[in-house]
N, C-alpha and C. Protein backbone atom coordinates (compact mmCIF):
# COMPACT_ATOMS: atom_id res chain seq x y z
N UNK A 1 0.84 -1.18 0.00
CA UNK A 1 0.00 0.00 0.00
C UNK A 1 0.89 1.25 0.00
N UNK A 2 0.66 2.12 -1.03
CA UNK A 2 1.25 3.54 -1.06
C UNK A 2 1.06 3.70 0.55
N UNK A 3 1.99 5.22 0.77
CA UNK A 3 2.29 6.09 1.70
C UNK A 3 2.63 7.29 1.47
N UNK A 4 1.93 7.95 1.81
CA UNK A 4 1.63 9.30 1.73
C UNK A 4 2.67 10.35 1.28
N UNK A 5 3.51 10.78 0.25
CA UNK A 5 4.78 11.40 0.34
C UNK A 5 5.03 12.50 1.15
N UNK A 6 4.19 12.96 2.11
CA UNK A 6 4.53 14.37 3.28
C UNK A 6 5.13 13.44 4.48
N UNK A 7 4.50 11.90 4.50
CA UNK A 7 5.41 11.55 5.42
C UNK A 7 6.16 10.34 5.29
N UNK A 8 7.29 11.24 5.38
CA UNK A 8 9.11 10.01 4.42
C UNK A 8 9.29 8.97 5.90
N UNK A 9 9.34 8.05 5.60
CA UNK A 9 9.61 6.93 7.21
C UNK A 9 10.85 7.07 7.07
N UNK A 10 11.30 6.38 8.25
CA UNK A 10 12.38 6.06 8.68
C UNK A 10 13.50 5.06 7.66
N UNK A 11 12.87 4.21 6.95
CA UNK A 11 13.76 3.49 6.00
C UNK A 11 14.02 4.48 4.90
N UNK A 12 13.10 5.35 4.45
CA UNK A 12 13.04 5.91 3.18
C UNK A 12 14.37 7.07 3.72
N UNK A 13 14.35 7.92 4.61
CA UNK A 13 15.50 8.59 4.98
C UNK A 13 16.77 7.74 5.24
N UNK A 14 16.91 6.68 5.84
CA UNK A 14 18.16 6.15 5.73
C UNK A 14 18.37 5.74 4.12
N UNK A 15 17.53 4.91 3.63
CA UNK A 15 18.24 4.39 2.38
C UNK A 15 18.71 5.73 1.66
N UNK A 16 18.17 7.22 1.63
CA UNK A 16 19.06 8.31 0.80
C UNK A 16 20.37 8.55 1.40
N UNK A 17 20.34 8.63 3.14
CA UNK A 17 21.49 9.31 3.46
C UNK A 17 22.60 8.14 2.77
N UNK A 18 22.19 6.64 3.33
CA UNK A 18 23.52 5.35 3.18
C UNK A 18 23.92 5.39 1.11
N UNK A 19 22.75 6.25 0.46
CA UNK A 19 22.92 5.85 -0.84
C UNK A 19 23.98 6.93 -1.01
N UNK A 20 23.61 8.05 -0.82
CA UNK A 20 24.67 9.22 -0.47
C UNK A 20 25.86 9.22 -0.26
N UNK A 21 26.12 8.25 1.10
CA UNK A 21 27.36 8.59 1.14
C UNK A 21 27.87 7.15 0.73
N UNK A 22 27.23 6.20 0.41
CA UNK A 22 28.30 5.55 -0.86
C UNK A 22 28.58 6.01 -1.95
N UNK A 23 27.73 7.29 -2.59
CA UNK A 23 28.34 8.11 -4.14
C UNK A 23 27.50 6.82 -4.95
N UNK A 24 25.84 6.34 -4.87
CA UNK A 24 25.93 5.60 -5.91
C UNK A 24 24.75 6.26 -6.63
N UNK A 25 24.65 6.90 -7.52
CA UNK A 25 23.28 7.58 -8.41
C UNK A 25 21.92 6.59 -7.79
N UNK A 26 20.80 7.08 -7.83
CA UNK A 26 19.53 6.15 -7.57
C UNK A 26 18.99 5.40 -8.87
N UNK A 27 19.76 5.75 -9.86
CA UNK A 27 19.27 4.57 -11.30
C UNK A 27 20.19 3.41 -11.05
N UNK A 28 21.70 3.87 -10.53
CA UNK A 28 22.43 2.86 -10.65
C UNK A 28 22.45 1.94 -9.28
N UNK A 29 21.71 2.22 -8.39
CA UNK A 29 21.33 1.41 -7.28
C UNK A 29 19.93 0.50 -7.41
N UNK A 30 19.26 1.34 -8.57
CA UNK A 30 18.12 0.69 -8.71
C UNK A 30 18.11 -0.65 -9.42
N UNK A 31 19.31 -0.86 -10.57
CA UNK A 31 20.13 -1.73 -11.29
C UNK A 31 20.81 -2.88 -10.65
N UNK A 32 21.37 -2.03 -9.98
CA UNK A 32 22.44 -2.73 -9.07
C UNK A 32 21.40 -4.15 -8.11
N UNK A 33 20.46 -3.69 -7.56
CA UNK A 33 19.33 -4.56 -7.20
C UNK A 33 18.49 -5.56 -7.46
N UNK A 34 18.63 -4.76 -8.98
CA UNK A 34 17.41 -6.00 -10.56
C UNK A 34 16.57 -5.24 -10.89
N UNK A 35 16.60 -3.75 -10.58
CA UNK A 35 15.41 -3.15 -10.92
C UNK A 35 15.72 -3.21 -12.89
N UNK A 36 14.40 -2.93 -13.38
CA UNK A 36 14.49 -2.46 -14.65
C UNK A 36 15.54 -1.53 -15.35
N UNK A 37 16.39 -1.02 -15.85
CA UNK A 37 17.15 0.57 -16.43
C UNK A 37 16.17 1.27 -16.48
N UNK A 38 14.95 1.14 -17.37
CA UNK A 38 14.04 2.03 -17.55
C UNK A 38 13.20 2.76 -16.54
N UNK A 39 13.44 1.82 -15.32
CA UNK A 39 12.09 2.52 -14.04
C UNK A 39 13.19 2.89 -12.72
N UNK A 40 14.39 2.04 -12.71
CA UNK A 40 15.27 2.17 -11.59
C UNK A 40 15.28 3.49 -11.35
N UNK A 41 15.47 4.81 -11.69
CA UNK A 41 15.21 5.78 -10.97
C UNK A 41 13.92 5.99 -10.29
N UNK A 42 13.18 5.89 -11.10
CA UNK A 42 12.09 6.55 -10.41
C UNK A 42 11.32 5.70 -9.66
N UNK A 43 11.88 4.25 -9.55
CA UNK A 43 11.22 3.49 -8.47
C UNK A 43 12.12 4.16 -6.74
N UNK A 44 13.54 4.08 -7.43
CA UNK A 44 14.38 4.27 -6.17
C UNK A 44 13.98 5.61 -5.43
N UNK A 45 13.66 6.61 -6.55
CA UNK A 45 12.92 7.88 -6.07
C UNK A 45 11.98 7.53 -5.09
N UNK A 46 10.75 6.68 -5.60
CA UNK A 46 9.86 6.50 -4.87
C UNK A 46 10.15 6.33 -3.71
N UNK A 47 11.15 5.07 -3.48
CA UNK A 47 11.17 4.36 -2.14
C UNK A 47 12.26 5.64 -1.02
N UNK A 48 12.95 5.73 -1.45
CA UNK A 48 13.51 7.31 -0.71
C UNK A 48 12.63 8.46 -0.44
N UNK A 49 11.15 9.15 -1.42
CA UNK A 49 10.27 10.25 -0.75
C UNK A 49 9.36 8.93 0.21
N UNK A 50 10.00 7.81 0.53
CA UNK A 50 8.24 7.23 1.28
C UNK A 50 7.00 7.06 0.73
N UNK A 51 7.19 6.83 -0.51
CA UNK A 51 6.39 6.94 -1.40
C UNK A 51 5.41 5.01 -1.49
N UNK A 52 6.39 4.32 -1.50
CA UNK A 52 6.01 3.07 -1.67
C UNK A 52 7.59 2.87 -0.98
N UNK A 53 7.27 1.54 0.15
CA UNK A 53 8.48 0.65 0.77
C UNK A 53 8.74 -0.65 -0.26
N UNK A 54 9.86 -1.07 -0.30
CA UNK A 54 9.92 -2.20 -1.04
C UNK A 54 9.85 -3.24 -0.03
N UNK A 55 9.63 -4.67 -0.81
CA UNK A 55 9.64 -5.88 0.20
C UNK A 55 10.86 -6.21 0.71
N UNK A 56 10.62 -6.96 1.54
CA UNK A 56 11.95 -7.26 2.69
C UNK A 56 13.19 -7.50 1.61
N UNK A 57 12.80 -8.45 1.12
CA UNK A 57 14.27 -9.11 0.16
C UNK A 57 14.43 -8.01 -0.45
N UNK A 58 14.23 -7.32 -1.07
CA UNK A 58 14.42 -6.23 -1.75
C UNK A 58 15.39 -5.26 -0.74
N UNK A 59 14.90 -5.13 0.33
CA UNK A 59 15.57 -4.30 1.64
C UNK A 59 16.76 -4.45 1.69
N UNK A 60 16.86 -5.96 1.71
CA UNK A 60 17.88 -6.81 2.38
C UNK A 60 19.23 -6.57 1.10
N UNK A 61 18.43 -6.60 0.12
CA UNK A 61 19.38 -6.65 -1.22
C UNK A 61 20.04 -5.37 -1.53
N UNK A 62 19.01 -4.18 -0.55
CA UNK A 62 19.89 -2.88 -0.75
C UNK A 62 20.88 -2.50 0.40
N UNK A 63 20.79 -3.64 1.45
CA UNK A 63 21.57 -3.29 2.40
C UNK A 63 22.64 -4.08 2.35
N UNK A 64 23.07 -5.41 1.35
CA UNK A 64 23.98 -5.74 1.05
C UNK A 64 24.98 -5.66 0.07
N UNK A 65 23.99 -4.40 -0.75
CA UNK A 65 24.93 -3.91 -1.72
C UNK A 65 25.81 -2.54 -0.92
N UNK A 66 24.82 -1.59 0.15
CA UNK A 66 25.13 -0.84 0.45
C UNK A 66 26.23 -0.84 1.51
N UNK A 67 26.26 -2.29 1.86
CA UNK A 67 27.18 -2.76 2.67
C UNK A 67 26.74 -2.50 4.26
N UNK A 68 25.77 -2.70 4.74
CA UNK A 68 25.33 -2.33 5.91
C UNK A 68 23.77 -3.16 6.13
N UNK A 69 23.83 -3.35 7.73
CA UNK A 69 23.24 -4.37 8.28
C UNK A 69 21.57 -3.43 7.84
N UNK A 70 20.82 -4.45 8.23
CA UNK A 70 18.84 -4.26 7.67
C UNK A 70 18.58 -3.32 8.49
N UNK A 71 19.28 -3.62 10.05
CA UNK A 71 18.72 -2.86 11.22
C UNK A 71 18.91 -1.44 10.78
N UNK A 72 19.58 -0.88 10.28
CA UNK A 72 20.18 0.22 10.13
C UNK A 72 19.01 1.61 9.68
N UNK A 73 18.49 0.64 8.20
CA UNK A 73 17.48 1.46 7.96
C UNK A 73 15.96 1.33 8.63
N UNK A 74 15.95 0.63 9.55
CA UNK A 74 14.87 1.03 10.00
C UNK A 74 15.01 1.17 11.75
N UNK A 75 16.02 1.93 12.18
CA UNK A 75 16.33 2.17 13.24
C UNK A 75 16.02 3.64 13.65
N UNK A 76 14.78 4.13 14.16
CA UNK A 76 14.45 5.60 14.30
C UNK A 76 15.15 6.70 15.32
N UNK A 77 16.24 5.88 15.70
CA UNK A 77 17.34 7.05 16.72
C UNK A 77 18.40 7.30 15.95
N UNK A 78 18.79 8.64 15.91
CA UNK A 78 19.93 8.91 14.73
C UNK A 78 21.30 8.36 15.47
N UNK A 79 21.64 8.51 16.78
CA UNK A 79 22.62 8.01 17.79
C UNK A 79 23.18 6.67 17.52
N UNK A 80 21.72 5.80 17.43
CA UNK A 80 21.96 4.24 17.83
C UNK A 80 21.96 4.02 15.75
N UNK A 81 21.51 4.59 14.93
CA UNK A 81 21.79 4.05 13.23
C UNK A 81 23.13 4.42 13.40
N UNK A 82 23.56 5.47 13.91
CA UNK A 82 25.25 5.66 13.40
C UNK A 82 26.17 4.80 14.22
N UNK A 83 25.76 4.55 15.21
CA UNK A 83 26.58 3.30 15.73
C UNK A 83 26.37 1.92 15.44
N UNK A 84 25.57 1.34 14.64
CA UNK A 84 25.15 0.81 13.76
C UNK A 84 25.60 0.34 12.52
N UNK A 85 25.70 1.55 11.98
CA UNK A 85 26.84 1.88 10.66
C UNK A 85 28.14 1.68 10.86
N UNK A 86 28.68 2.28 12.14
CA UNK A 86 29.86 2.07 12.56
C UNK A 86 30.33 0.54 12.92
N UNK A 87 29.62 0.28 13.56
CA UNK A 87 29.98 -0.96 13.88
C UNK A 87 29.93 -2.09 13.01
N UNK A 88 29.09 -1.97 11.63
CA UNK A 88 29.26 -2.99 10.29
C UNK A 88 30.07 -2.68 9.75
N UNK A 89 30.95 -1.66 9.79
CA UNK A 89 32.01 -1.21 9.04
C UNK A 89 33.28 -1.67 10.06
N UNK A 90 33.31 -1.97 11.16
CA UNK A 90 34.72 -2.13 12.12
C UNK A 90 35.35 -3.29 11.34
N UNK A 91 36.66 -3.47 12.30
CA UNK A 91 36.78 -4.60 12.43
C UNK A 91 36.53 -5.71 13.34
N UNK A 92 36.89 -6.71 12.97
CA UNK A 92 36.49 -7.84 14.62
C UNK A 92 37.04 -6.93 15.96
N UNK A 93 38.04 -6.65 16.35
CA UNK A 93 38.99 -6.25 17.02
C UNK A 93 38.18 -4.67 17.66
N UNK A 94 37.44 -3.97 16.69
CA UNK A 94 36.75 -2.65 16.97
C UNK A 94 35.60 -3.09 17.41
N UNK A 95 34.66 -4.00 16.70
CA UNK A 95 33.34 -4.42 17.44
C UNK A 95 33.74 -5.34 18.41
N UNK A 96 34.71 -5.99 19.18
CA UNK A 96 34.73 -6.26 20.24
C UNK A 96 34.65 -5.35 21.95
N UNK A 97 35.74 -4.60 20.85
CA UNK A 97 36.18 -3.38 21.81
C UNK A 97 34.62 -2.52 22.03
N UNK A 98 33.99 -1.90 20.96
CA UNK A 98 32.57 -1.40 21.24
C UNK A 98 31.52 -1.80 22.22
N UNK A 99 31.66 -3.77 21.75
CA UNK A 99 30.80 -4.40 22.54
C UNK A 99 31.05 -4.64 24.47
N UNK A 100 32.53 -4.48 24.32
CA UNK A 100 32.94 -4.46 26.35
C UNK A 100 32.76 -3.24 26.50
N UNK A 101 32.70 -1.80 25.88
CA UNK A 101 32.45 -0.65 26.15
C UNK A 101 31.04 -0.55 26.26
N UNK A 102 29.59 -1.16 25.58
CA UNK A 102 28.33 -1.13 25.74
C UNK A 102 28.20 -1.80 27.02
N UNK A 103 28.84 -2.80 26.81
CA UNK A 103 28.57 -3.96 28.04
C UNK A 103 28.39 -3.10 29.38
N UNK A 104 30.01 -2.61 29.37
CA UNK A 104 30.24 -1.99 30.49
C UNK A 104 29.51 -1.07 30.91
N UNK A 105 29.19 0.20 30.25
CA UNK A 105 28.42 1.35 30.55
C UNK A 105 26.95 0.92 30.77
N UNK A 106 26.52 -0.45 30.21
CA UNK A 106 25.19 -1.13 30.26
C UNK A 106 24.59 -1.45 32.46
N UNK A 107 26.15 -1.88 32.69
CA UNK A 107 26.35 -2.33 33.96
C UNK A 107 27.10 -1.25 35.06
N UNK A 108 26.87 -0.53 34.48
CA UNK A 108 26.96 0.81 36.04
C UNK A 108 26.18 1.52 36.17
N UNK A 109 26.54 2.14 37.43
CA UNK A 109 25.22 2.47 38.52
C UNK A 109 24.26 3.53 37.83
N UNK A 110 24.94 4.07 36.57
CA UNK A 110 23.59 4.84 36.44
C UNK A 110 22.27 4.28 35.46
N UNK A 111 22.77 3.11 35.30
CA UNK A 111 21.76 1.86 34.49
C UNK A 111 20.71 1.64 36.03
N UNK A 112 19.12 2.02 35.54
CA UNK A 112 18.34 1.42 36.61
C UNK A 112 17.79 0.58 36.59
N UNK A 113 18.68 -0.53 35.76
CA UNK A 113 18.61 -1.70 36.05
C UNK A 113 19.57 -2.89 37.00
N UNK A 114 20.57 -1.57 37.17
CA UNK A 114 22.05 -2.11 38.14
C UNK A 114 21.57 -2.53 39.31
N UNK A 115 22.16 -3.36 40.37
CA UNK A 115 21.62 -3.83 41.33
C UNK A 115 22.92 -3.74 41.86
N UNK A 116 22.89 -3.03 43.27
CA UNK A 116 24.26 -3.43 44.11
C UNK A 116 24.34 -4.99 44.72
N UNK A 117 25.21 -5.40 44.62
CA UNK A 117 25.49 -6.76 45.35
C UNK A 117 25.95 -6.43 47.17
């Protein structure tokens, strides 16, 4: 079902910014996917104003070209998508290090879920 183009969701804004800053035109991402030559822009248009979402596989297929995890585009905190981004881009060695740094800050006292022993 269409969606209204005054209001762009949350996937439709990530897939422009991640298309952006890979430098890839929206015909040639639309290609890059299986879209048609002839409609790949203006489908990719679509799905960037929120116009129409594509189906999952389709999602999935732009987030593995774009090189970045599914969660990404449909993650509505700008904080937690860029760490997100960041962290599909690390290495083992960086998303480890990230993950004892979440861990950690997860487990002190100003978490109210901490419990003194």
């Amino acid at each position: 079902m269409p969606k209204t183009p005054s209001s762009q969701s949350v996937f439709s804004r990530r897939l422009r910014e991640a298309r952006l800053r890979s430098g890839i035109a929206q015909d040639r991402l639309g290609v890059m996917i299986g879209l048609d030559e002839g409609c790949s822009s203006a489908r990719m248009s679509r799905y960037e104003n929120g116009v129409h979402e594509p189906p999952f596989p389709v999602i999935a297929n732009i987030a593995r070209i774009l090189k970045l995890p599914v969660a990404y585009f449909f993650c509505d905190d700008d904080r937690l998508a860029e760490i997100i981004r960041t962290y599909s881009s690390a290495s083992e060695k960086t998303r480890q290090a990230m993950f004892d740094a979440v861990t950690a800050l997860g487990s002190g006292p100003e978490n109210p879920t901490h419990r003194k022993k």
